[in-house]
PDB file of N, CA and C in Angstrom:
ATOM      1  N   UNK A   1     -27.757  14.864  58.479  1.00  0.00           N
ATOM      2  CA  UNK A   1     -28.796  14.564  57.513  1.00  0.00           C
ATOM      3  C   UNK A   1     -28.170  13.826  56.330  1.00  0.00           C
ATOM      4  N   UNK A   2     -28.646  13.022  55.796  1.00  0.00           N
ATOM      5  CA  UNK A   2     -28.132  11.900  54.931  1.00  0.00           C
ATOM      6  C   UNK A   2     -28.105  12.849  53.616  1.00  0.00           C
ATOM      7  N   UNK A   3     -27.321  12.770  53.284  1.00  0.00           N
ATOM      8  CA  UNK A   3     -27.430  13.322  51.389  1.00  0.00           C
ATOM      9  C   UNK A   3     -28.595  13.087  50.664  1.00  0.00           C
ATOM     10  N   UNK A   4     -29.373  11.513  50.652  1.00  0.00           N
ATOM     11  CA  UNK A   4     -30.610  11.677  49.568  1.00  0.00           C
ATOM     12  C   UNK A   4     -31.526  10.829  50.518  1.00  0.00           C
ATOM     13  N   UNK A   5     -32.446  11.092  50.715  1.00  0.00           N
ATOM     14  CA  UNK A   5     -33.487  10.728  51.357  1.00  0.00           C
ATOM     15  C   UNK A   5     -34.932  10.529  50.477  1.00  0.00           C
ATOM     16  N   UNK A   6     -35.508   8.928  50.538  1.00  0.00           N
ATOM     17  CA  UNK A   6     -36.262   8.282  50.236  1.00  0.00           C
ATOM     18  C   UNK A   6     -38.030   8.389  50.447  1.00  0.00           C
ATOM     19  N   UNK A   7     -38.678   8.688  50.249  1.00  0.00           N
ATOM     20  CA  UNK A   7     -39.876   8.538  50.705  1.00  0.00           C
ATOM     21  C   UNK A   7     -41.012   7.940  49.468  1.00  0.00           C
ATOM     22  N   UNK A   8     -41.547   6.540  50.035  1.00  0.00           N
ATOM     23  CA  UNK A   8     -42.015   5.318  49.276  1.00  0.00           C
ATOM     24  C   UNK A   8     -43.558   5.901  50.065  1.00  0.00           C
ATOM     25  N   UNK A   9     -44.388   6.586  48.818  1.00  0.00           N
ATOM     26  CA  UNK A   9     -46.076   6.010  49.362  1.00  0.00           C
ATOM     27  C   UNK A   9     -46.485   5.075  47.819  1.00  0.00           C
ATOM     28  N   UNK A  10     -47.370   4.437  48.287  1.00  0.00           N
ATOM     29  CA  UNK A  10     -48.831   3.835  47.703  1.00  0.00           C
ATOM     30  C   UNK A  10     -49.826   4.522  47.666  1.00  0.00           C
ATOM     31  N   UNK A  11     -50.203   4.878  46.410  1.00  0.00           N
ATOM     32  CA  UNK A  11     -51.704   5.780  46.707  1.00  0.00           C
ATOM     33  C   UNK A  11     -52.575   4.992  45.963  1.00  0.00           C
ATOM     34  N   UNK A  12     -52.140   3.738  45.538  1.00  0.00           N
ATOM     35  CA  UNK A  12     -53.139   2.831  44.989  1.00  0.00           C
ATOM     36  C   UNK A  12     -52.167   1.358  45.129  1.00  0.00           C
ATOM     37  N   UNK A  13     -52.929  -0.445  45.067  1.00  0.00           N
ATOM     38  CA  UNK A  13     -52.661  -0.962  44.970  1.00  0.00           C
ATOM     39  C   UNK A  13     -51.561  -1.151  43.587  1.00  0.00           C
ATOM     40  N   UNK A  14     -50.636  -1.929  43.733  1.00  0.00           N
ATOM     41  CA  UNK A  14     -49.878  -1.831  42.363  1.00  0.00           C
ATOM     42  C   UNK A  14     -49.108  -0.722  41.739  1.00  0.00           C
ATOM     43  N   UNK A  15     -49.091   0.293  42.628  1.00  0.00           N
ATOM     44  CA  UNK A  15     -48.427   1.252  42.589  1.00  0.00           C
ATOM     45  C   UNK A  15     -47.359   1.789  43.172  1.00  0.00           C
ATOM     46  N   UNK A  16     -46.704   2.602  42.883  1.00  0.00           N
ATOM     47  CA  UNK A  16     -45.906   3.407  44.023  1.00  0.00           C
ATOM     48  C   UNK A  16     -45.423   4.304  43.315  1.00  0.00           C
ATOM     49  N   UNK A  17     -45.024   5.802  44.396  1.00  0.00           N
ATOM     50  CA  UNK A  17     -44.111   6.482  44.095  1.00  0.00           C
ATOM     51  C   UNK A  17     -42.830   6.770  45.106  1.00  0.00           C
ATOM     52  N   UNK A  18     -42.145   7.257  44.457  1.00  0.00           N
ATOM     53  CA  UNK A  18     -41.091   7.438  45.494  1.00  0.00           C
ATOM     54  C   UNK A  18     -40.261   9.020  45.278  1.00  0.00           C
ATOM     55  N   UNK A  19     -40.355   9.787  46.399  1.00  0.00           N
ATOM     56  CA  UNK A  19     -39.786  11.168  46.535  1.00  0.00           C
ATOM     57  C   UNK A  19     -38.625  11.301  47.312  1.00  0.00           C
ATOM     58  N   UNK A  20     -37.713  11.398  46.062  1.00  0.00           N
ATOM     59  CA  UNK A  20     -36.585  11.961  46.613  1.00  0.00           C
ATOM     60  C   UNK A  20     -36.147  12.900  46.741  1.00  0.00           C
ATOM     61  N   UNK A  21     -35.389  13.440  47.718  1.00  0.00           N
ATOM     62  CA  UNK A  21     -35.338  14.692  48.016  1.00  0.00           C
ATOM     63  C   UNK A  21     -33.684  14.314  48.444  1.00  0.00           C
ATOM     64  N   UNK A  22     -32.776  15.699  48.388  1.00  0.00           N
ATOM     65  CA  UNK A  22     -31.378  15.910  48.459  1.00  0.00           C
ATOM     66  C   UNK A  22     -30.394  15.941  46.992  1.00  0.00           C
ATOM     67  N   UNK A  23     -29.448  14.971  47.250  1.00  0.00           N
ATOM     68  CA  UNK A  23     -28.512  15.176  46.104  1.00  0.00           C
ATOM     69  C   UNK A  23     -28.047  13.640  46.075  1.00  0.00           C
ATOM     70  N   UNK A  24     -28.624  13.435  44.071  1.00  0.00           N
ATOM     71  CA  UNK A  24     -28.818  12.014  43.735  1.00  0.00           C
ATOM     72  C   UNK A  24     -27.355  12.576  42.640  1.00  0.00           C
ATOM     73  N   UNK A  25     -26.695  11.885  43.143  1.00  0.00           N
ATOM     74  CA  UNK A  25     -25.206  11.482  42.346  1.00  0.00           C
ATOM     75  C   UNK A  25     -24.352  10.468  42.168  1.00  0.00           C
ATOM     76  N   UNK A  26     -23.091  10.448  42.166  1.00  0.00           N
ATOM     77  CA  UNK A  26     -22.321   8.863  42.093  1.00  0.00           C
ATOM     78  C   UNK A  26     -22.398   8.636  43.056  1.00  0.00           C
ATOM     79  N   UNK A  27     -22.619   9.221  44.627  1.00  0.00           N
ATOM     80  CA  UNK A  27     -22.284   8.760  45.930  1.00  0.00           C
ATOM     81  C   UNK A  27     -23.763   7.950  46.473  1.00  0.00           C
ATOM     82  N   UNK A  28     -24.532   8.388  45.661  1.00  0.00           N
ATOM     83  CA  UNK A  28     -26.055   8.081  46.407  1.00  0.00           C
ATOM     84  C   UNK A  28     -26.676   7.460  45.135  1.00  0.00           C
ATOM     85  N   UNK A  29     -26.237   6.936  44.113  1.00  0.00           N
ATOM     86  CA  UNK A  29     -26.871   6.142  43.052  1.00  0.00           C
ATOM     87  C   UNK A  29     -27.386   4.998  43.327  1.00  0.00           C
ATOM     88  N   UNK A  30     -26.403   4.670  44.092  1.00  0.00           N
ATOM     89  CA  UNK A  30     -26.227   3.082  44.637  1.00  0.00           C
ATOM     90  C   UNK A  30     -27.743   2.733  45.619  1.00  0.00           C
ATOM     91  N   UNK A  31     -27.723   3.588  46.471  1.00  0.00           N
ATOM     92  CA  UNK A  31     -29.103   3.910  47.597  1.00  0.00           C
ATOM     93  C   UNK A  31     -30.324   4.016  46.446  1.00  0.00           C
ATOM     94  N   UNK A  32     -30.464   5.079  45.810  1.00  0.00           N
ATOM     95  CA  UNK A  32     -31.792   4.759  44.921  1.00  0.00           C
ATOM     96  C   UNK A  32     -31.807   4.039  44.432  1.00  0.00           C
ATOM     97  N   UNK A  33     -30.902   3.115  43.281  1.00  0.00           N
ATOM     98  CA  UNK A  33     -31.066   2.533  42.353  1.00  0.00           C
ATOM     99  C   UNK A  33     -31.668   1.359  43.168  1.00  0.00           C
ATOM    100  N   UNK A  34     -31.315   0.895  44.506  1.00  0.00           N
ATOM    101  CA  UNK A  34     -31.387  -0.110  45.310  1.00  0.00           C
ATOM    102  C   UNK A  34     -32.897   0.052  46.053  1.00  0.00           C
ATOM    103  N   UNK A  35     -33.592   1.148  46.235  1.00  0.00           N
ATOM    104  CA  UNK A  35     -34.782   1.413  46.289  1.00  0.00           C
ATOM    105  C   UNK A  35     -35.958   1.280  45.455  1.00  0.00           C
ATOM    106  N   UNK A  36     -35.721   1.687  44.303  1.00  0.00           N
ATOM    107  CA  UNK A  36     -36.480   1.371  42.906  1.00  0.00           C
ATOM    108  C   UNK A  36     -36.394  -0.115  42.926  1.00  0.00           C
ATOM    109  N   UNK A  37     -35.200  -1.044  43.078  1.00  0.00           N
ATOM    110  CA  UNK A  37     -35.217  -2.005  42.904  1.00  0.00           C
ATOM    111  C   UNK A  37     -35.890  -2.792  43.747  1.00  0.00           C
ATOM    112  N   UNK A  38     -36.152  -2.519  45.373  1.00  0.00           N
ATOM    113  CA  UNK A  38     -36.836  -3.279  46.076  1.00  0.00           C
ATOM    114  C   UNK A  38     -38.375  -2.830  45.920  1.00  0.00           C
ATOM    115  N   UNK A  39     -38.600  -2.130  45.529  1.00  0.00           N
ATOM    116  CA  UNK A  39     -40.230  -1.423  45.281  1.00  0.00           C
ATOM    117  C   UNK A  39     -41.032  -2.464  44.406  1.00  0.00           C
ATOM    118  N   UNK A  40     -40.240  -2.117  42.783  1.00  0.00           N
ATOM    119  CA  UNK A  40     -40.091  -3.353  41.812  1.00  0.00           C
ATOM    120  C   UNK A  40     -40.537  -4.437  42.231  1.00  0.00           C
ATOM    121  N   UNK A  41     -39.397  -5.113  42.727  1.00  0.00           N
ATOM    122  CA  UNK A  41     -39.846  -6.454  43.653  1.00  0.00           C
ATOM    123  C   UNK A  41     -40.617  -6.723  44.513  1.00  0.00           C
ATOM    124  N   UNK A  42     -41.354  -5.605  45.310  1.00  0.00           N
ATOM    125  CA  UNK A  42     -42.555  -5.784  45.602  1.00  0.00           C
ATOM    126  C   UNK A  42     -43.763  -5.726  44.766  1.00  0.00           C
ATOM    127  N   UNK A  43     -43.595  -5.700  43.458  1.00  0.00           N
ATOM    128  CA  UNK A  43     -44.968  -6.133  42.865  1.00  0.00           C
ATOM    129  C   UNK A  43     -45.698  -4.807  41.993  1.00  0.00           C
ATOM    130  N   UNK A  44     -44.774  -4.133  42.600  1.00  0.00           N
ATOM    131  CA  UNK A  44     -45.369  -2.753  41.831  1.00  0.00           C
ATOM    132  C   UNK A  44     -45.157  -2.112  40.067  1.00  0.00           C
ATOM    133  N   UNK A  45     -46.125  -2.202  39.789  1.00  0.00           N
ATOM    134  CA  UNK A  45     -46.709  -2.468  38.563  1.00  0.00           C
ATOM    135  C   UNK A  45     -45.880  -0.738  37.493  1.00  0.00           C
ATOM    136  N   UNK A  46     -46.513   0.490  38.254  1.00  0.00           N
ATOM    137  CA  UNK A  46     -46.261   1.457  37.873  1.00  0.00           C
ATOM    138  C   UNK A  46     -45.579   2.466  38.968  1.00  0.00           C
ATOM    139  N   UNK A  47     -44.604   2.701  38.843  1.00  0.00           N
ATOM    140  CA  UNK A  47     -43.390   3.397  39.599  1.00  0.00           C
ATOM    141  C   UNK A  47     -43.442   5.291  39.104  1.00  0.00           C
ATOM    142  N   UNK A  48     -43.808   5.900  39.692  1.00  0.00           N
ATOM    143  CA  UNK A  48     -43.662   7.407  39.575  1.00  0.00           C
ATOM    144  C   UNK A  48     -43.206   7.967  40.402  1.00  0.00           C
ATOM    145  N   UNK A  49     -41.775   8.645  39.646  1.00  0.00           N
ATOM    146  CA  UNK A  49     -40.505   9.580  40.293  1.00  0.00           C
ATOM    147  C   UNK A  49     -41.055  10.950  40.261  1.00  0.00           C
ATOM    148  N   UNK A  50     -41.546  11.562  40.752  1.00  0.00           N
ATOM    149  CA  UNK A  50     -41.687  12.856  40.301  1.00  0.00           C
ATOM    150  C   UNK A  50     -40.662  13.685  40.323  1.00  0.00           C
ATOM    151  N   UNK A  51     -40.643  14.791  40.191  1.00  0.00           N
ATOM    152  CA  UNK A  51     -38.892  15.569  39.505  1.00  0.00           C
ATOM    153  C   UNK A  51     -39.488  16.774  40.165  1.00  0.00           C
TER     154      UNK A  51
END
């Protein structure tokens, strides 16, 4: 099982959230930060991490 694992929904146009689940540290920064970033670039307006 991968250390941090991603999960990208849309529950509205222009939106997204993304749930991560595992352990977000120096080893796996790189993987989210790189996720947020392609989300972004798809157009998405308002981004919610929930915690």
């Amino acid at each position: 099982m991968p250390l941090l694992q991603v999960e990208s929904l849309i529950p509205e146009p222009g939106a997204a959230r993304l749930v991560m689940t595992g352990e977000l540290d120096y080893t796996t920064a790189r993987d989210a930060s790189a996720e947020v970033a392609r989300t972004l670039a798809a157009g998405v307006d308002v981004l919610d991490l929930p915690g």
